[in-house]
Protein backbone atom coordinates (compact mmCIF):
# COMPACT_ATOMS: atom_id res chain seq x y z
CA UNK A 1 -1.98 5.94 3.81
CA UNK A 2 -1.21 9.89 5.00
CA UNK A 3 -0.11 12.89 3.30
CA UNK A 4 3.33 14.29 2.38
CA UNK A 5 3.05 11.83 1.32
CA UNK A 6 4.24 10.08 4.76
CA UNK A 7 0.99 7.90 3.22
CA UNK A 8 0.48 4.24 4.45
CA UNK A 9 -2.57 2.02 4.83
CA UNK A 10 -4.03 2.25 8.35
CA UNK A 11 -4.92 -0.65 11.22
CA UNK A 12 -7.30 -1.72 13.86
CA UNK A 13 -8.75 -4.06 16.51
CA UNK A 14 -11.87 -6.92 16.76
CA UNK A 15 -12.98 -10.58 16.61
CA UNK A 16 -12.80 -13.02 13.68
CA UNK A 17 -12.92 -13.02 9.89
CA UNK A 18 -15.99 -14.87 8.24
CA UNK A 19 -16.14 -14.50 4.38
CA UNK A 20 -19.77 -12.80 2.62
CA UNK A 21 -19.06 -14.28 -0.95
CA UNK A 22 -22.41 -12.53 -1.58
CA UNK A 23 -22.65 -8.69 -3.20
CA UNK A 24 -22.86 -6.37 -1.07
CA UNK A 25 -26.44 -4.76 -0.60
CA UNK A 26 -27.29 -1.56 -2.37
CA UNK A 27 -24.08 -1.18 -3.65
CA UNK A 28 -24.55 -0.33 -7.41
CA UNK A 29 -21.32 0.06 -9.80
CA UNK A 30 -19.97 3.65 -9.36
CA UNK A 31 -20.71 6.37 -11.76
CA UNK A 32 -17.94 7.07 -13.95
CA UNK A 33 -15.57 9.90 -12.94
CA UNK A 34 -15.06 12.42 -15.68
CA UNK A 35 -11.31 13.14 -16.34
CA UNK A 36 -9.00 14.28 -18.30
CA UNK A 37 -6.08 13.09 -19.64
CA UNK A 38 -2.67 15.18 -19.26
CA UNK A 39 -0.27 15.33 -22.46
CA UNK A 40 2.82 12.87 -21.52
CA UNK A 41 5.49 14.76 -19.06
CA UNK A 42 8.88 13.61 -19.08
CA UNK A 43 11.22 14.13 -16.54
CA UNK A 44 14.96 13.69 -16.53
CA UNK A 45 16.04 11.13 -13.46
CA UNK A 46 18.05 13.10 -10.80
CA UNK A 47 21.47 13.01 -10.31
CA UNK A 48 21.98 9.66 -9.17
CA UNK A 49 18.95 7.82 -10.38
CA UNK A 50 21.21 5.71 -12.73
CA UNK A 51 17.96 2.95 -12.59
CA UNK A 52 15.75 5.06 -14.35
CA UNK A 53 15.26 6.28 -17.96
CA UNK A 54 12.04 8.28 -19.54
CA UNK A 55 10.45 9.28 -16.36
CA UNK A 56 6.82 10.14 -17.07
CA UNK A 57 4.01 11.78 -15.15
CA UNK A 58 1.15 10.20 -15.32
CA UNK A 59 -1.19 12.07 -12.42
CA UNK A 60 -1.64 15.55 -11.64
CA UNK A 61 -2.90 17.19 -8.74
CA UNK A 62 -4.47 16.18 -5.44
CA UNK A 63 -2.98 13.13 -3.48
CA UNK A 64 -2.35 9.76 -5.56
CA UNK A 65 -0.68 6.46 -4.33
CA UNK A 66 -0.37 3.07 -4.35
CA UNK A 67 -0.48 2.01 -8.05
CA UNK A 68 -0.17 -1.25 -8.46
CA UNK A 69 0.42 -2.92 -11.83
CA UNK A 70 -2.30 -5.07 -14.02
CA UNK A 71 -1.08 -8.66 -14.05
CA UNK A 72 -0.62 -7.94 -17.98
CA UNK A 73 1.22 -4.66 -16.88
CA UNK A 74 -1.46 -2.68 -19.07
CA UNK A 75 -3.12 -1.10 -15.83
CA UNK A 76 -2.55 0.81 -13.10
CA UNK A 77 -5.00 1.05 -9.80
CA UNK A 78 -4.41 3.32 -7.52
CA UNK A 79 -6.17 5.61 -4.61
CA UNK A 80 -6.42 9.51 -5.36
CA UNK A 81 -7.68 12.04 -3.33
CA UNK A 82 -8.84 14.56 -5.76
CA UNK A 83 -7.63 17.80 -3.82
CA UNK A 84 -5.09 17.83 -1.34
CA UNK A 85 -6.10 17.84 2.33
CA UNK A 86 -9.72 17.67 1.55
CA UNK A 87 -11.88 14.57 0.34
CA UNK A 88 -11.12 10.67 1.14
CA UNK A 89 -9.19 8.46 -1.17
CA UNK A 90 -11.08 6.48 -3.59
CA UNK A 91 -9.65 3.81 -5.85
CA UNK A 92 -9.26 4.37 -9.25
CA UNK A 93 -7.64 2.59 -12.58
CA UNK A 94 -5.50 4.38 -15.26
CA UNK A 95 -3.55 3.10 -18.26
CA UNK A 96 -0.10 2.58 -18.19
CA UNK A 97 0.71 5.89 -20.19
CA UNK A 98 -1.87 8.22 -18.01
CA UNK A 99 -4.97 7.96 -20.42
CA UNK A 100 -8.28 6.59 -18.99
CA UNK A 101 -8.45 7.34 -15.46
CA UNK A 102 -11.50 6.59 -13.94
CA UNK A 103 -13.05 5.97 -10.38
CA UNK A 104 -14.07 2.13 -9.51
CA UNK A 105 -14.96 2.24 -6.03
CA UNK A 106 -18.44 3.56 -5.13
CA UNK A 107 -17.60 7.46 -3.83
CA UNK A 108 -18.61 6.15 -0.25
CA UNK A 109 -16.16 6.42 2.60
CA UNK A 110 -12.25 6.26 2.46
CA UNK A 111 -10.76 3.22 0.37
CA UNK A 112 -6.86 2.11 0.29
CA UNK A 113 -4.82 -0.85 -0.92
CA UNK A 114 -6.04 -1.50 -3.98
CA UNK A 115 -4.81 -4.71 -6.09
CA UNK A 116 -5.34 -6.77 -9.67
CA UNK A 117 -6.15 -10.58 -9.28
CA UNK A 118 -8.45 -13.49 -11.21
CA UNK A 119 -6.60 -13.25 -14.58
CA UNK A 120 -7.27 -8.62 -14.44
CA UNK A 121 -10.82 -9.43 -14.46
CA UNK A 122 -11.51 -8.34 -10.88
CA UNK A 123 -9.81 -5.82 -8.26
CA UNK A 124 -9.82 -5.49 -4.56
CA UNK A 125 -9.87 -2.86 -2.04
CA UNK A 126 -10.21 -1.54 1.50
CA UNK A 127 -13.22 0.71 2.50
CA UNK A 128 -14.67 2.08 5.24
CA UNK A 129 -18.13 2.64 3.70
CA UNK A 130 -20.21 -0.28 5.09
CA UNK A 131 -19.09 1.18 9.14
CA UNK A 132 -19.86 4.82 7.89
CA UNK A 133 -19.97 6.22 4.37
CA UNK A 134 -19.07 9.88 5.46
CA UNK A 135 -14.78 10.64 5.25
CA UNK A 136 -13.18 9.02 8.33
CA UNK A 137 -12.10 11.94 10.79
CA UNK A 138 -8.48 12.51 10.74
CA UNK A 139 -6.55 11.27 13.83
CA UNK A 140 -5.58 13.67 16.64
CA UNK A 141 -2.37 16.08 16.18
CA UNK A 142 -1.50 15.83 19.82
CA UNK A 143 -0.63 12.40 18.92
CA UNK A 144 2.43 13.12 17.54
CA UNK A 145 2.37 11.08 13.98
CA UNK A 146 0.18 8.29 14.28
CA UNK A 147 -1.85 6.49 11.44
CA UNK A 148 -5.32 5.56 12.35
CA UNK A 149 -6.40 1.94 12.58
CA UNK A 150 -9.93 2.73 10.35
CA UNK A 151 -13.17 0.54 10.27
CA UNK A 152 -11.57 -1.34 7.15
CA UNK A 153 -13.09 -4.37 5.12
CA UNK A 154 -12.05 -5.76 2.09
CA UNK A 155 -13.92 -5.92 -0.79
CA UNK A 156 -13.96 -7.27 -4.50
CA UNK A 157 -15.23 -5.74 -7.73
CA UNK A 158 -15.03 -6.15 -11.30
CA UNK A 159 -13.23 -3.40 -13.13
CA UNK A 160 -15.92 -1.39 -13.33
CA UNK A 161 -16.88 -1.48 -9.30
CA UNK A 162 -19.89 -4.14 -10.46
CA UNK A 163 -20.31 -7.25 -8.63
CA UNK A 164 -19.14 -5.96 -5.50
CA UNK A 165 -18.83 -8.17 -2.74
CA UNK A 166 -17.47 -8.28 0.82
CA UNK A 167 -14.47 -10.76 1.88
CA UNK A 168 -14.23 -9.50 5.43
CA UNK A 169 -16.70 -8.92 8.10
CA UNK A 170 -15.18 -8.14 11.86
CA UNK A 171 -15.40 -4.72 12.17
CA UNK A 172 -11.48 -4.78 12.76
CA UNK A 173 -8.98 -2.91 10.23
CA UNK A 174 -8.14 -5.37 7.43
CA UNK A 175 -6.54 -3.48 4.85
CA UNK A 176 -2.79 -3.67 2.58
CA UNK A 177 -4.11 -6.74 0.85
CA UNK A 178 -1.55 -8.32 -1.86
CA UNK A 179 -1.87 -11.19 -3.71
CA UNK A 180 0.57 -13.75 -5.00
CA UNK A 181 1.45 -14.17 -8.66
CA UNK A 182 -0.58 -17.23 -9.23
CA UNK A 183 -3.23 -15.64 -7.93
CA UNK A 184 -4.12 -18.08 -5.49
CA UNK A 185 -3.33 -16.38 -1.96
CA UNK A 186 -3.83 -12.88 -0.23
CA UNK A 187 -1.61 -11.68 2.67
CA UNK A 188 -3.13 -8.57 4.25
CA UNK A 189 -3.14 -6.38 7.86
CA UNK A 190 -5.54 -7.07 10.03
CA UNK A 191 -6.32 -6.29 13.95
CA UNK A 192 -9.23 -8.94 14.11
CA UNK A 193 -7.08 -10.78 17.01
CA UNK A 194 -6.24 -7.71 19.19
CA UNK A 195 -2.90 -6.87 17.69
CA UNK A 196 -1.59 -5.76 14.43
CA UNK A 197 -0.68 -8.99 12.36
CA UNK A 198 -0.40 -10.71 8.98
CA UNK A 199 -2.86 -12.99 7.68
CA UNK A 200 -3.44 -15.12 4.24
CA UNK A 201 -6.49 -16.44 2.82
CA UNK A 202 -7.72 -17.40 -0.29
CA UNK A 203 -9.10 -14.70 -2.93
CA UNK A 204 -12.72 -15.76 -1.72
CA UNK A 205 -12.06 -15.28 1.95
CA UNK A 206 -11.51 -18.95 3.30
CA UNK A 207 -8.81 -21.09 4.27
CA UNK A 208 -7.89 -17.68 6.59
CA UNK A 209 -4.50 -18.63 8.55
CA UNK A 210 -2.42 -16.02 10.83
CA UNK A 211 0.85 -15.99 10.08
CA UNK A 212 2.39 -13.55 12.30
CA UNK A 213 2.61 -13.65 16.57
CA UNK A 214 4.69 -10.98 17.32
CA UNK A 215 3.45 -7.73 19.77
CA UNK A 216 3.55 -4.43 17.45
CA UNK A 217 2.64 -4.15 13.99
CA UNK A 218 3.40 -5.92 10.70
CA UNK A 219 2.26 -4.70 7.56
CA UNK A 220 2.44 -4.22 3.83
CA UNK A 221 3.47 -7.28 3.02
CA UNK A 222 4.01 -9.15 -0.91
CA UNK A 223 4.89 -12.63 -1.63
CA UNK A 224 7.93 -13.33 -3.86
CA UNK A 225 7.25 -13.92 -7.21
CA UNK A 226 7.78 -18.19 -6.38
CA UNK A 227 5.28 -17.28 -3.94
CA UNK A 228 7.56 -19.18 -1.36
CA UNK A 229 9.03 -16.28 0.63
CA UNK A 230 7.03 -12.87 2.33
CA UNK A 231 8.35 -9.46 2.72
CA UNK A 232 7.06 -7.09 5.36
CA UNK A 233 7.59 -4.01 7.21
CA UNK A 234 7.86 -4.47 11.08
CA UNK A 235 7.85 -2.33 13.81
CA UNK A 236 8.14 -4.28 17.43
CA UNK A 237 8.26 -2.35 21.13
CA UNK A 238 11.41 -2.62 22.28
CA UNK A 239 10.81 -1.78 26.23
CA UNK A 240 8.29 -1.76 28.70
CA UNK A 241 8.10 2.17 27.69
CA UNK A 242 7.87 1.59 24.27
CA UNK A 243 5.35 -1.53 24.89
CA UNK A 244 2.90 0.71 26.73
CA UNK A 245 2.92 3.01 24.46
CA UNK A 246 1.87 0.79 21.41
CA UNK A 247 -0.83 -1.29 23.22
CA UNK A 248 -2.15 2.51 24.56
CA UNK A 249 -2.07 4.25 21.07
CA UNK A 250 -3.72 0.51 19.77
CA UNK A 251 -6.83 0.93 22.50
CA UNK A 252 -7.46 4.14 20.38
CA UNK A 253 -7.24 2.08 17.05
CA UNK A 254 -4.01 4.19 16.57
CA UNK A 255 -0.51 3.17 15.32
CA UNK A 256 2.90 5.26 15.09
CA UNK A 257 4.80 4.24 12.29
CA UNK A 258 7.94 6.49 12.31
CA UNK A 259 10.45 3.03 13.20
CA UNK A 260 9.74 0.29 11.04
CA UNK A 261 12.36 -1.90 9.29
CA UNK A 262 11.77 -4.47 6.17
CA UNK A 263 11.60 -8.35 7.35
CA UNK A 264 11.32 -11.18 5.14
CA UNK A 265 9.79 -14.94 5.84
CA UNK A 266 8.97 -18.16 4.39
CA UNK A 267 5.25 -17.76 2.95
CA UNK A 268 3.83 -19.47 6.16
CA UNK A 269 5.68 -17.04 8.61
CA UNK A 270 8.34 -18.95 9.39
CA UNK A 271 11.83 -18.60 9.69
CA UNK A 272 11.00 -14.41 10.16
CA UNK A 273 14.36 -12.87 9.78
CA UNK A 274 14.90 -8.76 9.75
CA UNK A 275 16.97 -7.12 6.24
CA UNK A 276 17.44 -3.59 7.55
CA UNK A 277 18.28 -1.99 10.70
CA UNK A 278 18.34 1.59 9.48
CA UNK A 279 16.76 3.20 11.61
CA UNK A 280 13.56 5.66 11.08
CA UNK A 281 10.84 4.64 9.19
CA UNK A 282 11.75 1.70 5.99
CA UNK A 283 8.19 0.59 4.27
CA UNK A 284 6.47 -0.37 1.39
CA UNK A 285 9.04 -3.33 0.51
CA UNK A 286 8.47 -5.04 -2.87
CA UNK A 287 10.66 -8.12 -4.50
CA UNK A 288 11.89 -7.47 -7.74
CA UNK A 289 10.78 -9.73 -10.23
CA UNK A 290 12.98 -11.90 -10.37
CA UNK A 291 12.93 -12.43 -6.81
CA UNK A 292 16.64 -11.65 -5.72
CA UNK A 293 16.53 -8.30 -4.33
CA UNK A 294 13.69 -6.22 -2.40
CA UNK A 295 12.99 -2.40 -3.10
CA UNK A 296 11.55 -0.02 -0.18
CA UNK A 297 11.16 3.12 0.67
CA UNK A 298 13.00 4.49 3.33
CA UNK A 299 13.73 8.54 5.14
CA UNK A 300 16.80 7.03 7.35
CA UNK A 301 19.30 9.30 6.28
CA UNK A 302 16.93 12.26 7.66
CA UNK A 303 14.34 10.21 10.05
CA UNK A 304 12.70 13.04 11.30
CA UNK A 305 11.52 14.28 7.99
CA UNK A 306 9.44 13.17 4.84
CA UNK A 307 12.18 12.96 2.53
CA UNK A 308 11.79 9.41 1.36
CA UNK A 309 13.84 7.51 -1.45
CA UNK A 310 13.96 4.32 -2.92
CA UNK A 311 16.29 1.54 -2.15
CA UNK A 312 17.38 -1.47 -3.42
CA UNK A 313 18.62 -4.17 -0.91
CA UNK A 314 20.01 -7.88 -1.24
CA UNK A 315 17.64 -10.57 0.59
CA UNK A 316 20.62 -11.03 3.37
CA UNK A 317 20.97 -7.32 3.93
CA UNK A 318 23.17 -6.34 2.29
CA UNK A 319 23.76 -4.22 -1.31
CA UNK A 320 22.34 -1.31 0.04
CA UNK A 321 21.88 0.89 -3.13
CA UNK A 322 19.47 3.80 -3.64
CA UNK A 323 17.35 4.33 -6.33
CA UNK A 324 15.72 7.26 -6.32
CA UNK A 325 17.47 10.78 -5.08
CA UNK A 326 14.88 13.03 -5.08
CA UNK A 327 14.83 15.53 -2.14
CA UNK A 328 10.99 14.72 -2.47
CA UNK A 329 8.92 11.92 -1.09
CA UNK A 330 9.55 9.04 -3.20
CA UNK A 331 7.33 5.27 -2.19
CA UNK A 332 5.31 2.54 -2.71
CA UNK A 333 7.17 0.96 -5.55
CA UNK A 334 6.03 -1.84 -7.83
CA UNK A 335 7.52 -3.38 -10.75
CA UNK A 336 5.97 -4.19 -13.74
CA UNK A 337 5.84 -7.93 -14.17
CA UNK A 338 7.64 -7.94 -17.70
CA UNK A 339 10.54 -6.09 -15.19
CA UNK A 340 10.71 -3.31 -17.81
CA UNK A 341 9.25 0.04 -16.03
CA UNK A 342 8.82 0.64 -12.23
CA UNK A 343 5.78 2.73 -11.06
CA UNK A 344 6.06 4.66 -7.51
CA UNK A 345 4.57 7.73 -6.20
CA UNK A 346 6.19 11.01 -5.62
CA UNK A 347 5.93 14.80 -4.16
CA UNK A 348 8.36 15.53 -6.93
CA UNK A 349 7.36 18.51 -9.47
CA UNK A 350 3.95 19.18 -7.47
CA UNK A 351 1.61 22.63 -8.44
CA UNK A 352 1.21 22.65 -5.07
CA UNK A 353 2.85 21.44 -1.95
CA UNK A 354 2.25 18.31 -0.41
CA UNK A 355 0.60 17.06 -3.57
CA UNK A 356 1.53 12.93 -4.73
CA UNK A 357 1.45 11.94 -7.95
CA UNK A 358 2.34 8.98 -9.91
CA UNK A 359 5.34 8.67 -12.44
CA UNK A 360 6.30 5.47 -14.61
CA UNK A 361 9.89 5.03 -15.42
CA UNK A 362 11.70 2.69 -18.26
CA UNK A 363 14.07 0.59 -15.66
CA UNK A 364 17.66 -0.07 -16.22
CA UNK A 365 19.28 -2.98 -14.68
């Protein structure tokens, strides 16, 4: 995930996944993070943002993104950075009106992709701690904009970070990890097979099936709330330039992100069919509850900048309606599961610039 908050999860290259089921060594429950918690802030929706009613801040300061609703909708984890452009992301929860925030994973290296599952009595993550626990350096700007592909395993905690154990082992970037609404399956990112694909397994780690075989990268992908259909962002070399490119940048466990477009499947990867052709960079694709529409973020109307906005978008393609309006970053959207509020992360109202927080909105259909 980056700043701007251009932020995403990252990706890598390796062998094959074996799941630990054990706790990890030495890895005691993390000391709780003292914070404090902000008076509500309510915003009024931009011109435009007909979808949204009682906007509310619920973070302030540093970098925070990816919050992802409690199956109950009571909970909020998320990854903060505490300052911007200094320190790694580390996961923490937070009540669904701002109170409680605390830090879950251990402190240890850079964490992303944080999710609920097991009835809300456990949480999983990405981390880089077990390959090194110092903060990942920060890819090179010569690059152009590139997300690294980081040392990423996934890992499993109770609330508190106790009981943490390991559900990945290959030394590959495994990392965006969802899980379906019964609980039952993960889909996640991984490079364990030499290119950037989508894999399932089951919350322990076995019954791991690849379910993706097309060169470039496919990530951040949920399952529809039947659990029969996948969403996905894509982004697949079009020429032998363009192919080059990608498997050179992947050599360097780097990926460039800036053209990706929103594709949707049957849960086994079948039947892969694309629901955008924009243009620029469309991510972070979520079904709505009631499975009959997918929201994303997307910066096509400027694809050279970081002025993302929500979008709403029919499952054939079409519908095309925006949510947000923001000049501002605006991603990573989730719906609570009762389909009353909608949680995303934004550069709106910032101290400073280039800071993300999170806001919680009252949704109107």
């Amino acid at each position: 995930m980056g700043t701007t908050r251009t932020v995403l999860a990252t990706s890598t290259v390796a062998l094959l996944m074996a799941c630990s089921g054990k706790s990890s060594e030495g890895a005691a429950a993390p000391k709780p993070v003292a914070t404090t918690a902000a008076s509500t802030t309510y915003w009024k929706p931009d011109s435009g943002e007909r979808h949204l009613r009682n906007i509310r801040q619920l973070t302030f300061g540093g970098n925070n993104a990816e919050s992802y609703f409690s199956r109950d909708s009571k909970q909020l984890i998320f990854q903060r950075q505490e300052q911007v452009d200094a320190g790694c992301d580390q996961q923490y929860l937070i009540n669904a009106d701002g109170s409680d925030m605390r830090r879950v994973s251990n402190g240890e290296g850079r964490t992303t992709c944080g999710f609920f599952y097991d009835g809300d009595k456990r949480i999983l993550y990405s981390s880089t701690f077990k390959h090194d626990k110092a903060c990942p350096t920060p890819p090179d700007k010569s690059q152009g904009y590139v997300w690294p592909l980081g040392y990423l395993e996934i890992f499993t905690s109770k609330l508190d970070g106790s009981d943490l154990r390991q559900l990945t082992n290959n030394g590959a970037y495994n990392a965006e990890t969802t899980v379906s609404h019964d609980g039952k399956k993960l889909i996640f990112t991984s490079t364990m097979d030499g290119d950037i694909e989508l894999y399932t397994m089951n919350p322990d780690g076995s019954n791991l099936k690849r379910i993706t075989n097309r060169i470039g990268y496919d990530g951040g992908a949920w399952f529809s709330p039947d659990g029969k259909s996948i969403v996905w962002r894509a982004a697949y070399p079009k020429t032998a330039a363009d192919t080059a490119d990608y498997y050179r940048l992947l050599k360097e466990r780097l990926v460039r992100p800036s053209r990706t477009e929103v594709w949707i499947a049957n849960a086994d990867g079948s039947n892969p069919r694309q629901i955008t052709s924009l243009g620029g960079a469309n991510f972070a694709p979520v079904f709505t509850p009631d499975g009959k529409k997918v929201i994303f973020s997307s910066n096509y109307r400027n694809p050279r900048s970081g002025a993302f906005d929500l979008y709403l978008i029919n499952l054939d393609g079409t519908g095309l309606e925006a949510v947000t309006t923001n000049p501002e970053f605006d991603s990573f959207p989730m719906f609570s599961y009762d389909y009353k509020h909608l949680v995303w992360a934004s550069n709106r109202h910032g101290r400073q610039p280039g800071e993300t927080d999170l806001f919680i909105a009252d949704w109107v259909e």
